[in-house]
C-alpha atoms as a PDB file:
ATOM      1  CA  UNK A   1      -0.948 -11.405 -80.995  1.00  0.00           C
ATOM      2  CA  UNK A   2      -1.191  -7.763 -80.908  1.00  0.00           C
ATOM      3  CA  UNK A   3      -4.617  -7.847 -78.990  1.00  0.00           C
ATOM      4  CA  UNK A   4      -2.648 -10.639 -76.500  1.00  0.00           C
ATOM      5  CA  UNK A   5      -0.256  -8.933 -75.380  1.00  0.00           C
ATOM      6  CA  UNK A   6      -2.652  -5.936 -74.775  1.00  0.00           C
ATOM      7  CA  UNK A   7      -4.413  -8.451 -72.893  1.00  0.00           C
ATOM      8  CA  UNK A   8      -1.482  -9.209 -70.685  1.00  0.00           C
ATOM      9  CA  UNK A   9      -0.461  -5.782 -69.920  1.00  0.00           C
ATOM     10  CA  UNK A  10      -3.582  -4.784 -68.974  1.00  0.00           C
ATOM     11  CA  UNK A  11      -3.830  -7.654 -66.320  1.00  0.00           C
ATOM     12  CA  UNK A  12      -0.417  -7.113 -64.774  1.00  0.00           C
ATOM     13  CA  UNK A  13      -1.663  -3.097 -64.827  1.00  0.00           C
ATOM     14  CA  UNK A  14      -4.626  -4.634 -62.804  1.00  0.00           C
ATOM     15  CA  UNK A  15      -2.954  -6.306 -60.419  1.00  0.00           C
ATOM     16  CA  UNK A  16      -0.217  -3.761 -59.673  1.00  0.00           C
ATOM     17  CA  UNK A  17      -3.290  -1.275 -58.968  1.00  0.00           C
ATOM     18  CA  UNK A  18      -4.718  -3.964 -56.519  1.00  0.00           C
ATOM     19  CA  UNK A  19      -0.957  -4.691 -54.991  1.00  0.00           C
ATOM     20  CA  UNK A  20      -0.666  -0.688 -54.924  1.00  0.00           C
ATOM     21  CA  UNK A  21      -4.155  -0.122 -53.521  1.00  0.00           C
ATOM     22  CA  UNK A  22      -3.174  -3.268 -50.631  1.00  0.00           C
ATOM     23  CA  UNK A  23      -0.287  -1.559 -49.669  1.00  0.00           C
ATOM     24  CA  UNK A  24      -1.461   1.501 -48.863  1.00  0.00           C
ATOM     25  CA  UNK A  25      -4.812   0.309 -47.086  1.00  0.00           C
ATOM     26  CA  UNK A  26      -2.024  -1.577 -44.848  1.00  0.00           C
ATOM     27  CA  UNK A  27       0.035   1.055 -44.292  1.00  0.00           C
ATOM     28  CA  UNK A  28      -3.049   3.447 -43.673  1.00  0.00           C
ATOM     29  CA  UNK A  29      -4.056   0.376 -40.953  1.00  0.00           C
ATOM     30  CA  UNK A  30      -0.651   0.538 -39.664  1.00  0.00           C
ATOM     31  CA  UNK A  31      -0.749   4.459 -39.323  1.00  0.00           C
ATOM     32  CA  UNK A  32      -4.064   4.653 -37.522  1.00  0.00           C
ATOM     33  CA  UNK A  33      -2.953   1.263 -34.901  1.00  0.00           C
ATOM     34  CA  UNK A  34      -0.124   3.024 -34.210  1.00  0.00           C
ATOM     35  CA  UNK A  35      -2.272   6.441 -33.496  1.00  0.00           C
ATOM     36  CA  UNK A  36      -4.534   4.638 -31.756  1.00  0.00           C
ATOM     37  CA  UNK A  37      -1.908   3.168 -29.639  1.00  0.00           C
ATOM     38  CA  UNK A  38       0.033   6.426 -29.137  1.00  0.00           C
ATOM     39  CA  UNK A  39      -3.280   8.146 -27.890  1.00  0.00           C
ATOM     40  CA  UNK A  40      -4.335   4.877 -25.576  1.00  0.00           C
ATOM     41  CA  UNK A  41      -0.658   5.449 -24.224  1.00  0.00           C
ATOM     42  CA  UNK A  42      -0.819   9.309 -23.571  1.00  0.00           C
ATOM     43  CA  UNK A  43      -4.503   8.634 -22.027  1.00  0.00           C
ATOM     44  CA  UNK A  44      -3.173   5.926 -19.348  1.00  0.00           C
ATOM     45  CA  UNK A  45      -0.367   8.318 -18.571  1.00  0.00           C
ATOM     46  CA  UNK A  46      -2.108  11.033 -17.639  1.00  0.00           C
ATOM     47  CA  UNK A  47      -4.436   9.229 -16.114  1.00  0.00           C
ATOM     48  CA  UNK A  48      -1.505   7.983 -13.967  1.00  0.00           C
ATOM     49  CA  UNK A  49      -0.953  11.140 -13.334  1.00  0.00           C
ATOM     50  CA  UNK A  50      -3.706  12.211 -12.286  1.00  0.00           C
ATOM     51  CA  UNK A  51      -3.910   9.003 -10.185  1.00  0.00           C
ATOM     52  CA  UNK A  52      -0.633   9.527  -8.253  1.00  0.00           C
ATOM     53  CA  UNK A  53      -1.093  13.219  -7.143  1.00  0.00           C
ATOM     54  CA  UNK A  54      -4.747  12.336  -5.612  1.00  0.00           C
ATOM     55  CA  UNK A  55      -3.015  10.120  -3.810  1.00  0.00           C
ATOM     56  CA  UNK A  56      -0.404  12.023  -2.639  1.00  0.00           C
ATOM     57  CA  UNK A  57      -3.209  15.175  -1.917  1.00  0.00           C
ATOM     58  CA  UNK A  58      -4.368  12.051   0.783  1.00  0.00           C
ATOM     59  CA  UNK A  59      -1.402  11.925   2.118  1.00  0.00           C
ATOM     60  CA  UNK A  60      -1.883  15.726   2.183  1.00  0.00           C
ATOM     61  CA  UNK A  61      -5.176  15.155   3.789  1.00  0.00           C
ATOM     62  CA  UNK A  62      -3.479  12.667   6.742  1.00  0.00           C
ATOM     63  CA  UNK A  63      -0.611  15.432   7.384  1.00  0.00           C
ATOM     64  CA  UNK A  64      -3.124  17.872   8.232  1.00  0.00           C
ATOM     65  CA  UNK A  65      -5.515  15.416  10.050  1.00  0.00           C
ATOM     66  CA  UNK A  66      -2.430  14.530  12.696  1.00  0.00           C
ATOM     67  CA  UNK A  67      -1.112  18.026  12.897  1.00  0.00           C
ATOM     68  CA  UNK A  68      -4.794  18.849  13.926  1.00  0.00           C
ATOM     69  CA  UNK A  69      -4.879  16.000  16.228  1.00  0.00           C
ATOM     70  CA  UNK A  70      -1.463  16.467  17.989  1.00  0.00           C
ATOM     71  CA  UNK A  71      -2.234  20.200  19.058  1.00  0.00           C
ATOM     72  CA  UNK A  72      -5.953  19.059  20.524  1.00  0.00           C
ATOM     73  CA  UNK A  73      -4.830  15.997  22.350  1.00  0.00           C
ATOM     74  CA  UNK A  74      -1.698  14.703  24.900  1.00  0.00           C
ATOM     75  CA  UNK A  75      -2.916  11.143  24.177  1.00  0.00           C
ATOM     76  CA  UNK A  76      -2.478   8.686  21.253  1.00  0.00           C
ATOM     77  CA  UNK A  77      -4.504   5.431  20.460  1.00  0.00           C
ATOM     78  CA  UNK A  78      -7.348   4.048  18.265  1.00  0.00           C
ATOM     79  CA  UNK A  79     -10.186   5.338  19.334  1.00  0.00           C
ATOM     80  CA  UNK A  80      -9.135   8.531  17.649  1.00  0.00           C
ATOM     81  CA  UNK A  81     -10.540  10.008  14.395  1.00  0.00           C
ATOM     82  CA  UNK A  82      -6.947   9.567  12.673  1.00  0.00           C
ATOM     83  CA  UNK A  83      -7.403   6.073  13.333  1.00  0.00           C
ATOM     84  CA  UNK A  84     -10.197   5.214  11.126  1.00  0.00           C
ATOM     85  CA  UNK A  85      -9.800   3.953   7.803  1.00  0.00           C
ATOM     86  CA  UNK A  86     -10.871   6.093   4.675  1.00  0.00           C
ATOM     87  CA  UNK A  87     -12.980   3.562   2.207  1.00  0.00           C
ATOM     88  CA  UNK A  88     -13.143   4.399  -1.899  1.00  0.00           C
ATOM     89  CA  UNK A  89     -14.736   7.612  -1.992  1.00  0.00           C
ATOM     90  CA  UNK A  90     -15.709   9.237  -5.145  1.00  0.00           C
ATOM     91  CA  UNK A  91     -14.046  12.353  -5.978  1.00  0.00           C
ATOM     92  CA  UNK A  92     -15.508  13.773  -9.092  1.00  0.00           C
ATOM     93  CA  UNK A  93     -14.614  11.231 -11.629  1.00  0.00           C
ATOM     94  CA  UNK A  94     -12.171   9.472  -9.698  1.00  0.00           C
ATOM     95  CA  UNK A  95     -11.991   7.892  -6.345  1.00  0.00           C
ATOM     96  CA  UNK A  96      -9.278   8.211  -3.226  1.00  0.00           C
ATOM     97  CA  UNK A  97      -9.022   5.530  -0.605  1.00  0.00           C
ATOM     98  CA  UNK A  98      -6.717   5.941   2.830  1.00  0.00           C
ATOM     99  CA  UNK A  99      -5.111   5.149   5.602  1.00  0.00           C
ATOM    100  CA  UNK A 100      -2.838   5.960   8.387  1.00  0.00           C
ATOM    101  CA  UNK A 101      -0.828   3.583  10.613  1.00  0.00           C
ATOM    102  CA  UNK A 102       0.944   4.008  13.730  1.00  0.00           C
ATOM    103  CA  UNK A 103       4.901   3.054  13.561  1.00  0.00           C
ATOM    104  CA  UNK A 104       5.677   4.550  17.106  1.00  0.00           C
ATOM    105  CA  UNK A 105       3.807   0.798  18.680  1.00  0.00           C
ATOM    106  CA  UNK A 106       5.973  -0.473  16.610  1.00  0.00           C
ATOM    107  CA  UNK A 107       9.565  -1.718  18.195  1.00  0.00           C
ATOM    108  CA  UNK A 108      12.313   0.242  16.080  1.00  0.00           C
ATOM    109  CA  UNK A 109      14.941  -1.821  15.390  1.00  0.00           C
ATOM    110  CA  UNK A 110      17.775   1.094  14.518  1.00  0.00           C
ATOM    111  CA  UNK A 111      17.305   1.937  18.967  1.00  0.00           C
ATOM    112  CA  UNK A 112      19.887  -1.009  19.258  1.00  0.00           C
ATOM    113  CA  UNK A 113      22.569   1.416  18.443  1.00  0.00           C
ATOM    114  CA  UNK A 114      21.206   5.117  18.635  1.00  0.00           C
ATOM    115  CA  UNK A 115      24.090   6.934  16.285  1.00  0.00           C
ATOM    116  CA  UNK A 116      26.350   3.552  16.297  1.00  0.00           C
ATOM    117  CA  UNK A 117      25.992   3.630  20.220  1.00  0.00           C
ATOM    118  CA  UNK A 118      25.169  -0.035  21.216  1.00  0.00           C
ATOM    119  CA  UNK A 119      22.142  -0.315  23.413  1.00  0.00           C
ATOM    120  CA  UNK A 120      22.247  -3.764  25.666  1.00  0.00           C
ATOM    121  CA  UNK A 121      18.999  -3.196  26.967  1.00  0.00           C
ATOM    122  CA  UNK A 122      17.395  -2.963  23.512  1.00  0.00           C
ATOM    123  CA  UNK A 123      19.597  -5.533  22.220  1.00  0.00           C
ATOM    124  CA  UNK A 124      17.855  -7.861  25.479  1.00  0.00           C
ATOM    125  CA  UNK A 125      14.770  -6.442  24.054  1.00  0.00           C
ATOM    126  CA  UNK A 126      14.776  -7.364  20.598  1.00  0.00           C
ATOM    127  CA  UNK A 127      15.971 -10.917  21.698  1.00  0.00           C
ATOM    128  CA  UNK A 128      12.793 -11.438  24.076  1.00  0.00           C
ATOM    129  CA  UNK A 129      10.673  -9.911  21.040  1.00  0.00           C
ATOM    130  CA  UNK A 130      12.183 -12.724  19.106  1.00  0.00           C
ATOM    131  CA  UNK A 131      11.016 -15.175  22.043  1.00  0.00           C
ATOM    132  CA  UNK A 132       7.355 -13.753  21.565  1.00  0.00           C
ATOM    133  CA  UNK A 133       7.316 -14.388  17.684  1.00  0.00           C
ATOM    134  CA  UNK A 134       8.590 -18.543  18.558  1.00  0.00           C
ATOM    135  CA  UNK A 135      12.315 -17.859  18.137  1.00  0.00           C
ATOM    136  CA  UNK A 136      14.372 -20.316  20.566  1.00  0.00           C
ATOM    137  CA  UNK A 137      16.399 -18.267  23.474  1.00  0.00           C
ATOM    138  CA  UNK A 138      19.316 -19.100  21.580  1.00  0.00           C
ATOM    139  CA  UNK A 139      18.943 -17.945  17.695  1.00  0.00           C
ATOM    140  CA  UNK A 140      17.400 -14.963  19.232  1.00  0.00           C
ATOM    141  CA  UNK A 141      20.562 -14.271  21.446  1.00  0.00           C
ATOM    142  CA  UNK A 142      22.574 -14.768  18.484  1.00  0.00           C
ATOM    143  CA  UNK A 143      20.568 -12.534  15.741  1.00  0.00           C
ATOM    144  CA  UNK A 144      20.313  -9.831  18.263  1.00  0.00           C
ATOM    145  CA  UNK A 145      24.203  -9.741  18.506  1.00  0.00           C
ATOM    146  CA  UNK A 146      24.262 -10.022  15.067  1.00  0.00           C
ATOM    147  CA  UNK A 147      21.975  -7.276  14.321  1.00  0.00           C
ATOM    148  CA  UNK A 148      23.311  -5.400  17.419  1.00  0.00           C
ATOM    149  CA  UNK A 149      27.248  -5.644  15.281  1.00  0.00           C
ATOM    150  CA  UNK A 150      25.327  -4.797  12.060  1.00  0.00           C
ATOM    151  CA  UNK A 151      23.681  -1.582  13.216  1.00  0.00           C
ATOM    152  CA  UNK A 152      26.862  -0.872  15.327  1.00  0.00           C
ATOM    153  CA  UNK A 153      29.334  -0.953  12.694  1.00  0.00           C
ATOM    154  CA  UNK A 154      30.985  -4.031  14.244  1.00  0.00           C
ATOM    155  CA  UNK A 155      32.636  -5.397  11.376  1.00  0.00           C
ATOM    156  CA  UNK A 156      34.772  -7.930  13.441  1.00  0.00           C
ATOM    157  CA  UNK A 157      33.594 -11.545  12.265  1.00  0.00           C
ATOM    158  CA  UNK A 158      35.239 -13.017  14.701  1.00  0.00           C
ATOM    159  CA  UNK A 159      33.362 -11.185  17.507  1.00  0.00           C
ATOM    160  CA  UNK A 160      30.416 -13.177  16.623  1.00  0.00           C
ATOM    161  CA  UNK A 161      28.516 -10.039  15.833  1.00  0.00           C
ATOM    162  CA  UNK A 162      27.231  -8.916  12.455  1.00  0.00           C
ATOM    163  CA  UNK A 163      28.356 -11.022  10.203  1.00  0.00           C
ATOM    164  CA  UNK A 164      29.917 -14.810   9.764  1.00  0.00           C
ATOM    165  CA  UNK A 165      33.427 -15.632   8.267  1.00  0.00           C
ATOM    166  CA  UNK A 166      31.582 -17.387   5.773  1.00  0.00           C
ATOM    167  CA  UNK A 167      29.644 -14.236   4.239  1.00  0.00           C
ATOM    168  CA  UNK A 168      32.401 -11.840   4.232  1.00  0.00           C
ATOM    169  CA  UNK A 169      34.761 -14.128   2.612  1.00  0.00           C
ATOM    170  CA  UNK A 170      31.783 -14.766  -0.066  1.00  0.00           C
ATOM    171  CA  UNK A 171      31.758 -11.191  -0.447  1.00  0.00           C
ATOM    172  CA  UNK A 172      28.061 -11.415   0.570  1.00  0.00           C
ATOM    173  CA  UNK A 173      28.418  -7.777   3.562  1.00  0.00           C
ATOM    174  CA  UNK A 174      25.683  -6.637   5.036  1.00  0.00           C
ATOM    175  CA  UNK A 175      25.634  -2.858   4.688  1.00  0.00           C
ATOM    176  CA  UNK A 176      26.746  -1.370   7.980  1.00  0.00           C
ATOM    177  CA  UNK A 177      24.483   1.093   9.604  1.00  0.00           C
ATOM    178  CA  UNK A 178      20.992   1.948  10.799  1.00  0.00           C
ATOM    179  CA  UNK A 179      18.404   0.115   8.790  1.00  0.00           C
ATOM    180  CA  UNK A 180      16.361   1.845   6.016  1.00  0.00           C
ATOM    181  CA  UNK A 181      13.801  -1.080   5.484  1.00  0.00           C
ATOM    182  CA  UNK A 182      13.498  -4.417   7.229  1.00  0.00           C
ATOM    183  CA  UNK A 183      14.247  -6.277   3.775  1.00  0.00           C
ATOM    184  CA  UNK A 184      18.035  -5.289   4.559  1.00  0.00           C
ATOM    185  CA  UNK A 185      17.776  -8.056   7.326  1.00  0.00           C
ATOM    186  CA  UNK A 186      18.004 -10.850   4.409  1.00  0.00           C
ATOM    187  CA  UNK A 187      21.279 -10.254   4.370  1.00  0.00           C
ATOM    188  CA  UNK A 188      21.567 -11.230   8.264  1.00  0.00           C
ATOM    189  CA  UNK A 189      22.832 -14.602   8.918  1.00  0.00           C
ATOM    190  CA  UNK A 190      19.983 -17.201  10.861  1.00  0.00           C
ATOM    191  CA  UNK A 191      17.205 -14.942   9.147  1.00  0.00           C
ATOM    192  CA  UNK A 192      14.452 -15.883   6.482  1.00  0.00           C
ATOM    193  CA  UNK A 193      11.565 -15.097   5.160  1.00  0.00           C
ATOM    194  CA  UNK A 194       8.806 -16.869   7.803  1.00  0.00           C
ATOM    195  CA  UNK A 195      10.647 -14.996  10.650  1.00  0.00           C
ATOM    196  CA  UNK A 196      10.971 -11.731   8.416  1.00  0.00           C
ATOM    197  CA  UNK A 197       7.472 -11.905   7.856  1.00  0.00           C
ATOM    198  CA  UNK A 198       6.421 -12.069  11.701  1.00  0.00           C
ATOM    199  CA  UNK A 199       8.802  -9.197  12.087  1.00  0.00           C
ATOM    200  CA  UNK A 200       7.284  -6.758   9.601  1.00  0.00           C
ATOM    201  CA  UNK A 201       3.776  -6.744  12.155  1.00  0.00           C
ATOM    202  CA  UNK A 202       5.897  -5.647  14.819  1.00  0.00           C
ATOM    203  CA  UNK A 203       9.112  -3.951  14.139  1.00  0.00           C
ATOM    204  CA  UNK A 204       9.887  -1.028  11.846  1.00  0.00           C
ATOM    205  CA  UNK A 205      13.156   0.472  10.681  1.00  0.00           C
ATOM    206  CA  UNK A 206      12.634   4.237  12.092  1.00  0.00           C
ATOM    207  CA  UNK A 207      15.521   6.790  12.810  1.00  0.00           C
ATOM    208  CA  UNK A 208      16.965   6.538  16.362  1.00  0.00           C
ATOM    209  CA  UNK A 209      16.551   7.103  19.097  1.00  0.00           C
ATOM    210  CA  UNK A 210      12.550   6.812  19.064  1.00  0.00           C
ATOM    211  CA  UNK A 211       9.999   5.690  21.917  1.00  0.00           C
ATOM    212  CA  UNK A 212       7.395   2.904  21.523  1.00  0.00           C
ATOM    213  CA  UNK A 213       3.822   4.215  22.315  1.00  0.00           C
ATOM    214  CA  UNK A 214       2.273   2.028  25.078  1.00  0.00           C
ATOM    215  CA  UNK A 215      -0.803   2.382  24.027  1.00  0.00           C
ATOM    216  CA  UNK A 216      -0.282   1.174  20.289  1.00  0.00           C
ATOM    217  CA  UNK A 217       2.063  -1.427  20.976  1.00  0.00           C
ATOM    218  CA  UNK A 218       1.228  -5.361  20.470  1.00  0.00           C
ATOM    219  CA  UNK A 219       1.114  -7.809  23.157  1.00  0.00           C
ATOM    220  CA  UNK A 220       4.377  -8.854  21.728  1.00  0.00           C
ATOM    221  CA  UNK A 221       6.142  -5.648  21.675  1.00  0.00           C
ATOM    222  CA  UNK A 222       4.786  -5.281  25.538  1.00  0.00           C
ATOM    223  CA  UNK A 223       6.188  -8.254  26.517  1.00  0.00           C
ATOM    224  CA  UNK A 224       9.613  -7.385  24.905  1.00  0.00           C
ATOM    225  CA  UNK A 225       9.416  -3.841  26.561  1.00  0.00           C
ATOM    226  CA  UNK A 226       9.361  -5.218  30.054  1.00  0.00           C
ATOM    227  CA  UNK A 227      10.385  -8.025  32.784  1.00  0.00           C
ATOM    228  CA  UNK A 228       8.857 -10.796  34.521  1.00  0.00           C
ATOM    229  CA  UNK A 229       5.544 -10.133  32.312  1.00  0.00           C
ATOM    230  CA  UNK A 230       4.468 -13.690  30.191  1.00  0.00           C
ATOM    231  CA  UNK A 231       2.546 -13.495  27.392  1.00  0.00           C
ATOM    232  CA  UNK A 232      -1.018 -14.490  28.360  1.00  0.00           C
ATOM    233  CA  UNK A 233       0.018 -11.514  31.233  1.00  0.00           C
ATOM    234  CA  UNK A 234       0.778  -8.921  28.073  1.00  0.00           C
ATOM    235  CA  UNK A 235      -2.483 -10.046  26.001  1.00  0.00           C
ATOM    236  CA  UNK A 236      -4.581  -9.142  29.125  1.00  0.00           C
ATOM    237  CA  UNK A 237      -3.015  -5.817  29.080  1.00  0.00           C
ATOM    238  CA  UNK A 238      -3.768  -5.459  25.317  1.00  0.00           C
ATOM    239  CA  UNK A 239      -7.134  -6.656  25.959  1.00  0.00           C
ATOM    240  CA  UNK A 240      -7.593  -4.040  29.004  1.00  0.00           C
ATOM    241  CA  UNK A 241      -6.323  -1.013  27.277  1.00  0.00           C
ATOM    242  CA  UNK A 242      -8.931  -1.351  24.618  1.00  0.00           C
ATOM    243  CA  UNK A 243     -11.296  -0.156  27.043  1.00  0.00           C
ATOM    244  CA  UNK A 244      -9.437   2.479  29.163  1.00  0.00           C
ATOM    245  CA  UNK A 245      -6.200   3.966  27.496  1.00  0.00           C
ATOM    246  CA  UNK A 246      -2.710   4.380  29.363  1.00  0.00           C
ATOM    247  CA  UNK A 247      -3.060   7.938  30.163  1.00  0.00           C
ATOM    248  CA  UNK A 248       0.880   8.496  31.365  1.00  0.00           C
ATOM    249  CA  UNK A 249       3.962   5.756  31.658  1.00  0.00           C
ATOM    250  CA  UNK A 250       3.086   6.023  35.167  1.00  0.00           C
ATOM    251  CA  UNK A 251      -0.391   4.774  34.487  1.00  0.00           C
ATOM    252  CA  UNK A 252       0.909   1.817  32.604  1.00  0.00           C
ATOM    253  CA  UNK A 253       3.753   0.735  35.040  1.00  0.00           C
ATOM    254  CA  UNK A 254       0.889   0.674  37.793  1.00  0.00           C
ATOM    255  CA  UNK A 255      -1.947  -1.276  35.928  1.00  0.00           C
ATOM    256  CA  UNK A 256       1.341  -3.997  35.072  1.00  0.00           C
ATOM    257  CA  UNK A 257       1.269  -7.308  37.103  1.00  0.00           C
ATOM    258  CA  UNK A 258       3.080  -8.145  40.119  1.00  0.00           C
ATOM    259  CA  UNK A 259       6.490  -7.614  40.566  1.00  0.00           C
ATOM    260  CA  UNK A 260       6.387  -6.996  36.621  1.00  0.00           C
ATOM    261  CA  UNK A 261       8.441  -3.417  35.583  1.00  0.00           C
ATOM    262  CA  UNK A 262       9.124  -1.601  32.298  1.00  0.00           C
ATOM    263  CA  UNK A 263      13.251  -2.502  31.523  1.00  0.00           C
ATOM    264  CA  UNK A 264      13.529   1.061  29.798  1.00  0.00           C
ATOM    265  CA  UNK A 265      10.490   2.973  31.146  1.00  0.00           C
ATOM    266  CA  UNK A 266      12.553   6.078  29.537  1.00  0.00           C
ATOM    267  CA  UNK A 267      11.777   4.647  25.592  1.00  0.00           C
ATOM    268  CA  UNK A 268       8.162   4.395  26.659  1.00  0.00           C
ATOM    269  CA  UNK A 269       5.283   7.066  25.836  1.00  0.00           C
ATOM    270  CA  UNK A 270       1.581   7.770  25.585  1.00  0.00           C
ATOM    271  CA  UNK A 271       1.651   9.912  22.463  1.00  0.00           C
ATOM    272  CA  UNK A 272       3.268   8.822  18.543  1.00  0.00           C
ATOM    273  CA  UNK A 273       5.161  10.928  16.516  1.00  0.00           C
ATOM    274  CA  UNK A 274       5.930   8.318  13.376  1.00  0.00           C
ATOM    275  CA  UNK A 275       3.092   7.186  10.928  1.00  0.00           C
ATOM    276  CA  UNK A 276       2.671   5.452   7.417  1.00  0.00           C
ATOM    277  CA  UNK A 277      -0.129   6.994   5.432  1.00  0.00           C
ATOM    278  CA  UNK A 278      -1.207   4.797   2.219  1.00  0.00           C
ATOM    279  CA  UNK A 279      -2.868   6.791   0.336  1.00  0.00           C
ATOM    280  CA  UNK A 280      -4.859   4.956  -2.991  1.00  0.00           C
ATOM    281  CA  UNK A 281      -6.861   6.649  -6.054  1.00  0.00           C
ATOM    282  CA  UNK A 282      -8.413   5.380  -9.162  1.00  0.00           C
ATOM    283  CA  UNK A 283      -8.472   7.983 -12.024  1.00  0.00           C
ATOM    284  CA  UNK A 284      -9.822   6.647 -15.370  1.00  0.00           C
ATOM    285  CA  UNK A 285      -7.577   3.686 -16.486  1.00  0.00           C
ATOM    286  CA  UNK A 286      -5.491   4.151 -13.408  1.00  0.00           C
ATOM    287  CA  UNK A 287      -4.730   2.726 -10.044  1.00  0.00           C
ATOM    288  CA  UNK A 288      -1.916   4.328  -7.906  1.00  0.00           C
ATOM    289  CA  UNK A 289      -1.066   3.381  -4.199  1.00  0.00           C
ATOM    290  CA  UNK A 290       1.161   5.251  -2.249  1.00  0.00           C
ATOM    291  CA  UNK A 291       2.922   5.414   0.978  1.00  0.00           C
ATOM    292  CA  UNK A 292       4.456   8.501   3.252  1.00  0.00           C
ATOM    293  CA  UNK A 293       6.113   8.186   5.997  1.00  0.00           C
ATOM    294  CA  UNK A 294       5.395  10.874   8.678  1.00  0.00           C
ATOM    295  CA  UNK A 295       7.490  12.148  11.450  1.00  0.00           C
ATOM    296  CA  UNK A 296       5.518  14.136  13.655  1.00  0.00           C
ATOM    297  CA  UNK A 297       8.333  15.941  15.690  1.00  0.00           C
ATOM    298  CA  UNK A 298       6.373  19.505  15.244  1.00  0.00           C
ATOM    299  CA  UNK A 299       3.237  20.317  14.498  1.00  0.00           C
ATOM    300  CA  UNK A 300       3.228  19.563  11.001  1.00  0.00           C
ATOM    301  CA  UNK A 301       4.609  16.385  10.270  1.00  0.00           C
ATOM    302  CA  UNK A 302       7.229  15.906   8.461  1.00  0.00           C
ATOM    303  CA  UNK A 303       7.742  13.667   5.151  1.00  0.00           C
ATOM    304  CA  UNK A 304      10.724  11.205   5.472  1.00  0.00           C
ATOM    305  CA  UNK A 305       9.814   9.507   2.357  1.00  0.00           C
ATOM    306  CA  UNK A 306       7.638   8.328   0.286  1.00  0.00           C
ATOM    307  CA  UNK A 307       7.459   5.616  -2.527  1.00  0.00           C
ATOM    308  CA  UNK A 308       5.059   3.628  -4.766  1.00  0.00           C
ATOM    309  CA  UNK A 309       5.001   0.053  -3.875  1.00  0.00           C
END
C-alpha cells in the first residue's frame, strides 16, 4: 500500500507541475498579446500623427501657394496654378495628396442677413437659386423667408418666418444666427436631404457680408445673381467664360444677354478671398484627411477652421 500511495502522490505532483507549467505558458501568451497589442497601438498612433501634421503642412503648402498668387494677379479662376489638383505624391516614406476649392463662386447663404440685417435682394436671390436646383416658386418663397427669419433672429412663428408653430412647441428651435455649416438647415422646416444635397454644390455657409466671384460661380449661382437671364442663357455664359475670363464686373454685365442685369452688381467680383484646402497623407498604417478653411482678406490667408471629416 505503501508503494500505492507513493504512486498516487507522485501523479497528482505530475499533474500539478503540468497545471503549473499551463498556467504560466498562458499567462506568458497573455503578457506578450497584450505587448504586442500595446506596441501595434502606440505604432498606429504615431503614425496618425505623423499622418495628420503632413496634412496640415499641405494646408501649409496651399496658404502660401494663394498668398503667392493674390500679390501676382487681380484675377481669379481655373486656369490658375492654385487650381490644379495635387495627386498622391511620395514624401519620403509617406505620401500627401491636395486640394484647394474656391467658396467665393459659391452663393453664401449667411449674406441674407449681414450682422442680423435682412437682405431682400439676397433673400430674392436664394429663392431663384432654389428655382435653378427644381424647387417650385412657392417652397422656395417660403424657405427663403424661413431661412431669411432664421439667420435674422426672427423668432416670431407667426410671421411665417423661421420657424413653424409646430417645431417650437415640439421644442425642436432652430439655432438663431448666421450659419456655421449647411447641416444646420435640417432643422429648417420644407428642407431634406435631396434638396440639401443639391445645395452643398452651390451654397456655402461663409461669414457675411462676402461677394460671389463671377468667374467661379455655377450656371446656377449666375442665374440666381441676376434678372431676366434663363438658364440655357447662364450655361452659355459658363460655357463662354471657360475660354476668356471676366476680367472686371463691368466686363461681365456687358458680355450678359439682352436686357439681362446683375440684381446686386455690388456682391459681385473677379477675384476670391474664401477657399477649402483638403489636404490628405498616408504615413505607415495611417490615413488622415483634412480640411482648412481659408480667408484670404490679406496677404496671408487666414485659418477660420479646420477639422477632420
Amino acid at each position: 500500500m505503501p508503494c500505492v500511495e507513493a504512486t498516487r502522490q507522485r501523479g497528482a505532483a505530475v499533474i500539478l507541475a503540468l497545471i503549473t507549467v499551463m498556467l504560466a505558458a498562458t499567462i506568458a501568451a497573455a503578457t506578450i498579446g497584450s505587448l504586442g497589442r500595446s506596441i501595434d497601438s502606440s505604432t498606429g498612433l504615431q503614425d496618425q500623427s505623423q499622418a495628420r501634421m503632413l496634412a496640415r503642412g499641405a494646408a501649409d503648402w496651399a496658404r502660401n501657394v494663394l498668398a503667392d498668387d493674390g500679390m501676382r494677379t487681380t484675377v481669379d479662376h481655373l486656369g490658375e496654378p492654385w487650381a490644379v489638383k495635387v495627386p498622391p505624391t511620395p514624401v519620403g516614406d509617406a505620401e500627401v495628396a491636395g486640394e484647394i476649392q474656391d467658396w467665393s463662386g459659391r452663393f453664401n447663404l449667411n449674406n441674407l442677413a449681414p450682422e442680423g440685417k435682412p437682405d431682400l435682394i439676397v433673400a430674392a436671390q436664394f429663392a431663384r437659386l432654389l428655382e435653378a436646383l427644381g424647387i417650385e416658386n412657392a417652397r422656395a418663397t417660403t424657405l427663403s423667408d424661413a431661412l431669411l427669419g432664421w439667420i435674422s433672429g426672427n423668432t416670431d412663428p407667426a410671421s411665417g418666418s423661421g420657424q413653424s408653430r409646430a417645431r417650437v412647441a415640439a421644442g425642436l428651435q432652430a439655432p438663431l444666427g448666421p450659419l456655421a455649416d449647411l447641416g444646420e438647415l435640417r432643422l429648417l422646416d420644407g428642407m431634406d436631404d435631396a434638396l440639401l444635397q443639391r445645395l452643398g454644390e452651390v451654397a456655402v455657409a461663409l461669414p457675411s457680408p462676402s461677394k460671389v466671384n463671377v468667374n467661379m460661380a455655377s450656371a446656377e449661382v449666375i442665374f440666381a445673381l441676376t434678372s431676366d437671364l434663363d438658364m440655357n442663357a447662364a450655361r452659355v455664359l459658363v460655357a463662354e467664360r471657360e475660354r476668356a475670363w471676366f476680367r472686371d464686373i463691368a466686363d461681365f454685365s456687358a458680355r450678359l444677354p439682352y436686357r439681362a442685369s446683375a440684381s446686386a452688381p455690388g456682391g459681385l467680383d473677379v477675384r476670391s478671398r474664401h477657399f477649402l484646402v483638403t489636404g490628405r497623407a498616408r504615413y505607415g498604417v495611417a490615413v488622415v484627411s483634412m480640411e482648412v478653411l481659408l480667408d484670404r482678406k490679406e496677404t496671408w490667408p487666414e485659418i477660420l477652421w479646420q477639422r477632420i471629416p
